[in-house]
N, C-alpha and C. Protein backbone atom coordinates (compact mmCIF):
# COMPACT_ATOMS: atom_id res chain seq x y z
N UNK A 1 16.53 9.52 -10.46
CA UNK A 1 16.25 9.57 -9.03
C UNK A 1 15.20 8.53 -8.67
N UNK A 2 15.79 7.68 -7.65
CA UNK A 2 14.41 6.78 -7.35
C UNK A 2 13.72 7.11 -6.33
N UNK A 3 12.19 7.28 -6.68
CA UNK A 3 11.44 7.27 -5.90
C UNK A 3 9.96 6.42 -5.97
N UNK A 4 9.47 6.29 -4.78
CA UNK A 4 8.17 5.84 -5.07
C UNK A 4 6.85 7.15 -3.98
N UNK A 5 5.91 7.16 -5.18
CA UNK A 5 5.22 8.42 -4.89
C UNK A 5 3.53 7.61 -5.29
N UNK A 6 2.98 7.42 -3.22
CA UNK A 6 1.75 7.14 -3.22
C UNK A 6 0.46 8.41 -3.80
N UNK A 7 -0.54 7.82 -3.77
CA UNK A 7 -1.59 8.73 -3.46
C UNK A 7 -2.90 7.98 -3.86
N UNK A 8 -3.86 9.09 -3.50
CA UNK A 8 -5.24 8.44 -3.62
C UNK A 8 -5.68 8.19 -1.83
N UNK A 9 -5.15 8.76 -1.22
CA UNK A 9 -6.02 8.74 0.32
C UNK A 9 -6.94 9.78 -0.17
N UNK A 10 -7.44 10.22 0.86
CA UNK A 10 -8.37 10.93 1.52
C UNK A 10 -9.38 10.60 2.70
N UNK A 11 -10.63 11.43 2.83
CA UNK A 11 -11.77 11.53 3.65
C UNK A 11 -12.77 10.58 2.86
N UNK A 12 -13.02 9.33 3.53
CA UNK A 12 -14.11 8.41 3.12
C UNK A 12 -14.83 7.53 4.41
N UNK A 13 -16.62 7.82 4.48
CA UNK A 13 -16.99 7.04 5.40
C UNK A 13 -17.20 5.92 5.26
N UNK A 14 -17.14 5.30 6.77
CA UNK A 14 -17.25 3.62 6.88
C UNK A 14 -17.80 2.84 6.14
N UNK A 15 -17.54 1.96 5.41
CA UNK A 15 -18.51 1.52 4.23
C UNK A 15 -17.42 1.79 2.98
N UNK A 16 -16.81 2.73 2.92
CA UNK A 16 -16.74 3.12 1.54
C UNK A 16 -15.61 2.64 0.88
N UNK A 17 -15.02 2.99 -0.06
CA UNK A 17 -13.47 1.98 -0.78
C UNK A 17 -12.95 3.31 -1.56
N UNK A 18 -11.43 3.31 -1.55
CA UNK A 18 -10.72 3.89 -2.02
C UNK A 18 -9.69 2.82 -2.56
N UNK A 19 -8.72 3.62 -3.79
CA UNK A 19 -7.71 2.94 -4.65
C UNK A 19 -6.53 3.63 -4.26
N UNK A 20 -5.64 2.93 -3.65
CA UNK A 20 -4.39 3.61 -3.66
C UNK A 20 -3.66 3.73 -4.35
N UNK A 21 -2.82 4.36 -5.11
CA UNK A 21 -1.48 3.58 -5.92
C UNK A 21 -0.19 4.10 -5.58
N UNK A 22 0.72 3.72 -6.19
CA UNK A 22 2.07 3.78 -5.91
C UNK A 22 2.81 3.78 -7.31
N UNK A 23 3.50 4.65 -7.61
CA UNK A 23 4.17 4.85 -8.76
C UNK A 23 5.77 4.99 -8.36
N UNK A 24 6.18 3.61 -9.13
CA UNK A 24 7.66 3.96 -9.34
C UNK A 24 8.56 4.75 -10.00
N UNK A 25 9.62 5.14 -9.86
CA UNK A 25 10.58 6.15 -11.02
C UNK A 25 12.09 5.72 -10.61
N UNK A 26 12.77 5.67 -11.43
CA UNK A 26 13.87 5.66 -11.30
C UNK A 26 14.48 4.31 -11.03
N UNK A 27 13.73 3.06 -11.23
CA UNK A 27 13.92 1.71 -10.84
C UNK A 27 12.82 1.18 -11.57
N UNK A 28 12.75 -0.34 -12.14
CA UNK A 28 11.53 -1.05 -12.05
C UNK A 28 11.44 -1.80 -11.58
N UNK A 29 9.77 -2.17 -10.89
CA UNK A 29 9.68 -2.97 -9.80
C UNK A 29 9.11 -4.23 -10.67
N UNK A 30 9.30 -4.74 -11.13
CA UNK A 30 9.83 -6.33 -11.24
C UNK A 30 10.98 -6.50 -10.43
N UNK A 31 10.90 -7.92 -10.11
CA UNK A 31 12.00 -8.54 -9.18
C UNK A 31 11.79 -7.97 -7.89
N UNK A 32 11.18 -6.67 -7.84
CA UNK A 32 10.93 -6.26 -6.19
C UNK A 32 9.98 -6.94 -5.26
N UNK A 33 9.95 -7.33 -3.92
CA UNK A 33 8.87 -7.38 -3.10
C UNK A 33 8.61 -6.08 -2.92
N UNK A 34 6.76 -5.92 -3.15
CA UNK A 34 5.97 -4.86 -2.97
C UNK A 34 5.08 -4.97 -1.87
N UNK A 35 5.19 -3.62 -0.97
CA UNK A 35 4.54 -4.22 -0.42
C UNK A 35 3.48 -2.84 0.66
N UNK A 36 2.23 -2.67 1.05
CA UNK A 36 1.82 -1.41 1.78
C UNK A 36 1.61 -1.65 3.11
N UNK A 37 2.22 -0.37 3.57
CA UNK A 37 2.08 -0.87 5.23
C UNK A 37 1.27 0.55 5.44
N UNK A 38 1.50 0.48 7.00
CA UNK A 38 0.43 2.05 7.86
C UNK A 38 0.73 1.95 9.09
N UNK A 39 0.88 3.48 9.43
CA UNK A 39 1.12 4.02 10.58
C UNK A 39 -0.40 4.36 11.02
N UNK A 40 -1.01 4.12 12.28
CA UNK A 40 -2.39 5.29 12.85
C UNK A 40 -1.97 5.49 13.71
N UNK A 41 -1.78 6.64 13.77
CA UNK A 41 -2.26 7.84 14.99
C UNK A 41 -1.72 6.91 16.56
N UNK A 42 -0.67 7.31 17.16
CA UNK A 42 -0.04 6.71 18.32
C UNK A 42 0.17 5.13 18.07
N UNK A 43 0.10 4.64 17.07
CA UNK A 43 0.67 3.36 16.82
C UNK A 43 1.51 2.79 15.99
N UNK A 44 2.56 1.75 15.94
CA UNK A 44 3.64 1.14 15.17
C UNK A 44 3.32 1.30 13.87
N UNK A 45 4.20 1.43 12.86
CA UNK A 45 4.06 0.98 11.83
C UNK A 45 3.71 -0.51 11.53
N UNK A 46 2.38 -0.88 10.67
CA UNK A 46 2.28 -2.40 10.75
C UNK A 46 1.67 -2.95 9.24
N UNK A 47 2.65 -3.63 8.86
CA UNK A 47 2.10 -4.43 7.19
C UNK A 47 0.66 -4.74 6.98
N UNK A 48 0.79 -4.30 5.48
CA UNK A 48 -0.90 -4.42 5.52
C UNK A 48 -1.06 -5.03 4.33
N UNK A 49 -0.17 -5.70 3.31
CA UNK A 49 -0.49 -6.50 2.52
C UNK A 49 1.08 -6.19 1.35
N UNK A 50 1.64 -7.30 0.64
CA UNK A 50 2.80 -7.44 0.13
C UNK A 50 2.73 -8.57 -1.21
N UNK A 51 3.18 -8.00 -2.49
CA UNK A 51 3.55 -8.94 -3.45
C UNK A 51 4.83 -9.65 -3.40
N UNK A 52 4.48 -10.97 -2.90
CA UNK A 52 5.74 -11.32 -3.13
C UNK A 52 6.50 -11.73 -3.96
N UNK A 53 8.04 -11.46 -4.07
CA UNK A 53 9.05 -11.53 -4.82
C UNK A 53 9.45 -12.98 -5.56
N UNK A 54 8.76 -13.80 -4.74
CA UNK A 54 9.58 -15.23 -5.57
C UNK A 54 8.46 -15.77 -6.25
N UNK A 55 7.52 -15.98 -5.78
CA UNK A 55 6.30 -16.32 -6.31
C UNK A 55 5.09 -15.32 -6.83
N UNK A 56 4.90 -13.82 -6.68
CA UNK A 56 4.23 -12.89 -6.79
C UNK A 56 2.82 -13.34 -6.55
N UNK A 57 3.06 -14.01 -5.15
CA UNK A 57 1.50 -14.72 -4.62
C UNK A 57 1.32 -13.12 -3.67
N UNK A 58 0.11 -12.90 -3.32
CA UNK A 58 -0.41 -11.91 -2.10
C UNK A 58 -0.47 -12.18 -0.95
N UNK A 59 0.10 -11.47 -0.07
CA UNK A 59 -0.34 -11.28 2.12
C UNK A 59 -1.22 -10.03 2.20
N UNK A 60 -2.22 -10.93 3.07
CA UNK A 60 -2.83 -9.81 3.91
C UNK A 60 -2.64 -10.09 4.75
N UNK A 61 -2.61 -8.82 5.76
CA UNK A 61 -3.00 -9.09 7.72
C UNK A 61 -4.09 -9.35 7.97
N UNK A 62 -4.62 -9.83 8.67
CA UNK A 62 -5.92 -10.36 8.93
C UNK A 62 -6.34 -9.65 9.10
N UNK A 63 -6.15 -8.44 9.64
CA UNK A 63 -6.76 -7.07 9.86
C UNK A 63 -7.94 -6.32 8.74
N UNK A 64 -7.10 -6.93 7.15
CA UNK A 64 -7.75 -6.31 6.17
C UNK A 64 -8.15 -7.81 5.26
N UNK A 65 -7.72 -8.74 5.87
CA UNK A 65 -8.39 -9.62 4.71
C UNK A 65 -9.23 -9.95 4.24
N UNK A 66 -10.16 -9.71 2.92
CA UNK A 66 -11.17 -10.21 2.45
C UNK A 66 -11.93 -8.94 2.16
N UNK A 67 -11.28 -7.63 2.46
CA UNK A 67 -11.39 -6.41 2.16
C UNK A 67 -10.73 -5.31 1.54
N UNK A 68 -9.78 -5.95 1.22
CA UNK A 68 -8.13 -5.11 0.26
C UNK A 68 -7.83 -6.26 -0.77
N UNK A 69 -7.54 -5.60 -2.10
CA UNK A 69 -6.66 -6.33 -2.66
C UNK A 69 -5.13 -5.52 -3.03
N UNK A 70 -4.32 -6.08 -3.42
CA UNK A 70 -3.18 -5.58 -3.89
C UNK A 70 -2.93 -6.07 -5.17
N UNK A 71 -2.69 -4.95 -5.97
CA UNK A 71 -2.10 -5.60 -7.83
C UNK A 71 -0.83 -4.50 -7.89
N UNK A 72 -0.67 -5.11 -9.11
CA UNK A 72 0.40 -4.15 -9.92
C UNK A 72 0.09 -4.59 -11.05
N UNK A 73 0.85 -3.22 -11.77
CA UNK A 73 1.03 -2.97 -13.19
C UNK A 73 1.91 -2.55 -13.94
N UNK A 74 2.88 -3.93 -14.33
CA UNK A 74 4.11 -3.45 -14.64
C UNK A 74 4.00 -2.36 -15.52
N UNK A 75 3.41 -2.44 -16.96
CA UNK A 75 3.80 -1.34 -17.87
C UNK A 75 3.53 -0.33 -17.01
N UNK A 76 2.81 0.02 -16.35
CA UNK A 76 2.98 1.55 -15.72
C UNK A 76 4.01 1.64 -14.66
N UNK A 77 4.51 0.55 -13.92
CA UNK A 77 5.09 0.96 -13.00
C UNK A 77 4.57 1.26 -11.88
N UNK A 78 3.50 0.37 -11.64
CA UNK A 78 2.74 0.63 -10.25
C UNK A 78 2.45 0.08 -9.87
N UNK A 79 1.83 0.15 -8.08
CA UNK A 79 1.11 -0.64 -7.36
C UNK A 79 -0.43 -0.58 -7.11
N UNK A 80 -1.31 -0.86 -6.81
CA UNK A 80 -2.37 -0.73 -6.02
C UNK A 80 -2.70 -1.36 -4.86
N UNK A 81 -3.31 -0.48 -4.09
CA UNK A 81 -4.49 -1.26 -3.44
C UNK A 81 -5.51 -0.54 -3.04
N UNK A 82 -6.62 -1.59 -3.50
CA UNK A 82 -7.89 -1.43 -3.34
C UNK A 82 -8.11 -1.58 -2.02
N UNK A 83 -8.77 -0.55 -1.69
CA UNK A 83 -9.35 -0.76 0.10
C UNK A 83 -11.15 -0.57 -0.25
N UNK A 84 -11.63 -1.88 0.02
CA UNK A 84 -13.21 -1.94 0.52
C UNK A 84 -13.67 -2.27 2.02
N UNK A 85 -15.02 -1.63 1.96
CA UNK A 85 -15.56 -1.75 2.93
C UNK A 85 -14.30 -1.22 4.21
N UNK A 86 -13.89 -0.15 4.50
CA UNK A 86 -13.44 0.72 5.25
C UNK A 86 -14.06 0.79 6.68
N UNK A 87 -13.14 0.70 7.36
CA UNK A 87 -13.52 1.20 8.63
C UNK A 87 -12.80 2.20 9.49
N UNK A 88 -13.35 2.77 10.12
CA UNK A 88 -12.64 3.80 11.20
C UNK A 88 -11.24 3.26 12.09
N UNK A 89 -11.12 1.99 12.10
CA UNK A 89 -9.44 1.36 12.58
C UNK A 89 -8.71 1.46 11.44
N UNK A 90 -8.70 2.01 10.18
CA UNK A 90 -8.30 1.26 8.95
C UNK A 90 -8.00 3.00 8.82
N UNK A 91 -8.33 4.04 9.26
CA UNK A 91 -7.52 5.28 9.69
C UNK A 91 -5.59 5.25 9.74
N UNK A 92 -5.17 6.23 8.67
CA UNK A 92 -3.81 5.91 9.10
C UNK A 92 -3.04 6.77 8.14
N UNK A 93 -1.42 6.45 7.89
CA UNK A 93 -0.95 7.16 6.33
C UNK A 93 -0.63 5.60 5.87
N UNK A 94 -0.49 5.74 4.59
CA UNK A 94 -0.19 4.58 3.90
C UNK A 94 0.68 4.74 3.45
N UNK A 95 2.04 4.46 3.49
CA UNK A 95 3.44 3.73 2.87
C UNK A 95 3.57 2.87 1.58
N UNK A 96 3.68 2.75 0.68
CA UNK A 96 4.32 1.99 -0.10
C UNK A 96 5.73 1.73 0.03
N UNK A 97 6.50 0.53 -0.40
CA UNK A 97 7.86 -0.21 0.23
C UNK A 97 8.27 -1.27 -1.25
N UNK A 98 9.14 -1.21 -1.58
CA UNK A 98 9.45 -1.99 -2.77
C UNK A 98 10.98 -2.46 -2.00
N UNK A 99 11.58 -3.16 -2.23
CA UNK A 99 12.48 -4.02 -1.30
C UNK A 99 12.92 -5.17 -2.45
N UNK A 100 14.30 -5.09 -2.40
CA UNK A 100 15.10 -6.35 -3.14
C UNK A 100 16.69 -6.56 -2.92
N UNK A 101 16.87 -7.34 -1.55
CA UNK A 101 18.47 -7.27 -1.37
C UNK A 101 18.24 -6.45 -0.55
N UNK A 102 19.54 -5.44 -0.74
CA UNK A 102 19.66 -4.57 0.35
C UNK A 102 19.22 -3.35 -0.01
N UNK A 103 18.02 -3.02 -1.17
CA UNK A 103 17.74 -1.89 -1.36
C UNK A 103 16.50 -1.95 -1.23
N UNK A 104 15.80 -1.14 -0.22
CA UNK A 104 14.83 -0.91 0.47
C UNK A 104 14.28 0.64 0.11
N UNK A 105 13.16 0.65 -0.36
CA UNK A 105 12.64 2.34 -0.98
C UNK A 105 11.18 2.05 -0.23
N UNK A 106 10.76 3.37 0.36
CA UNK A 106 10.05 3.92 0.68
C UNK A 106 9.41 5.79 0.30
N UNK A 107 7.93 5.43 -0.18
CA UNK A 107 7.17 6.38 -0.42
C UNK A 107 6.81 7.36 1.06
N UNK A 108 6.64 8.16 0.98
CA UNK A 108 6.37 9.76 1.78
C UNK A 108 5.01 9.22 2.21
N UNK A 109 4.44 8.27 2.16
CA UNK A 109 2.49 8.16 2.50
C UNK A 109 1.65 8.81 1.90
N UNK A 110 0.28 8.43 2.17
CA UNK A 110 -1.07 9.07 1.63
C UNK A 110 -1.69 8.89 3.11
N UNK A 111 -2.27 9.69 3.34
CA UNK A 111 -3.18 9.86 4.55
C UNK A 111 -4.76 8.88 4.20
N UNK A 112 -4.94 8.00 4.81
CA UNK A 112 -6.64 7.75 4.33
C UNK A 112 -6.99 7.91 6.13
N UNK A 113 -8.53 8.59 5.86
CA UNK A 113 -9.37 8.88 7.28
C UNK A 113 -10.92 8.11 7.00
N UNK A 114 -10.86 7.34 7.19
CA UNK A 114 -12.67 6.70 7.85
C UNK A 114 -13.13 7.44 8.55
N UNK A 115 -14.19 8.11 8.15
CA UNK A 115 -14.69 8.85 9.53
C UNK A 115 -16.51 9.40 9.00
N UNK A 116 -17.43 9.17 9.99
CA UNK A 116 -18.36 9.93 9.35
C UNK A 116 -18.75 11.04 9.51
């Protein structure tokens, strides 16, 4: 069964850093574009940083750049991202997305809340 299954949100104030990850099953993500996006609270879903597939160079949105990184780890089968220095816009669920061709997988989210 393929799935991908985030976690590592929670309750953290402004200032602070959390690790997300993303664990694959049922597929491996080599050859995939990886990538985390977020929904907040009355707003679009919007990309928030992606490994890419041909080159496995990194995107951020400017939103988070210079404050997130994104890795993976193949032998485990995972993603990360590091979220530093947090802020209260940076409120949301977090998605993980692995994508290659026409097969597109999406994780259930992790909730992260900035808040003090």
């Amino acid at each position: 069964q393929v799935q991908l299954v985030e976690s590592g949100g929670g309750l953290v104030q402004p200032g602070g850093s959390l690790r997300l990850s993303c664990a694959a099953s049922g597929f491996t993500l080599d050859y995939y574009a990886i990538g985390w996006f977020r929904r907040a609270p009355g707003k679009e879903r919007e990309g928030v940083s992606c490994i890419r597939s041909t080159d496995g160079s990194p995107y951020y949105a400017d939103s988070v750049k210079g404050r997130f990184s994104i890795s993976r780890d193949n032998a485990k089968n995972t993603v990360y991202l590091q979220m530093n220095s947090l802020k209260p816009e940076d409120t949301a669920v977090y998605y993980c997305n692995a994508r290659r061709g026409l097969m597109d997988y999406w994780g259930k989210g992790t909730l992260v809340t900035v808040s003090s």
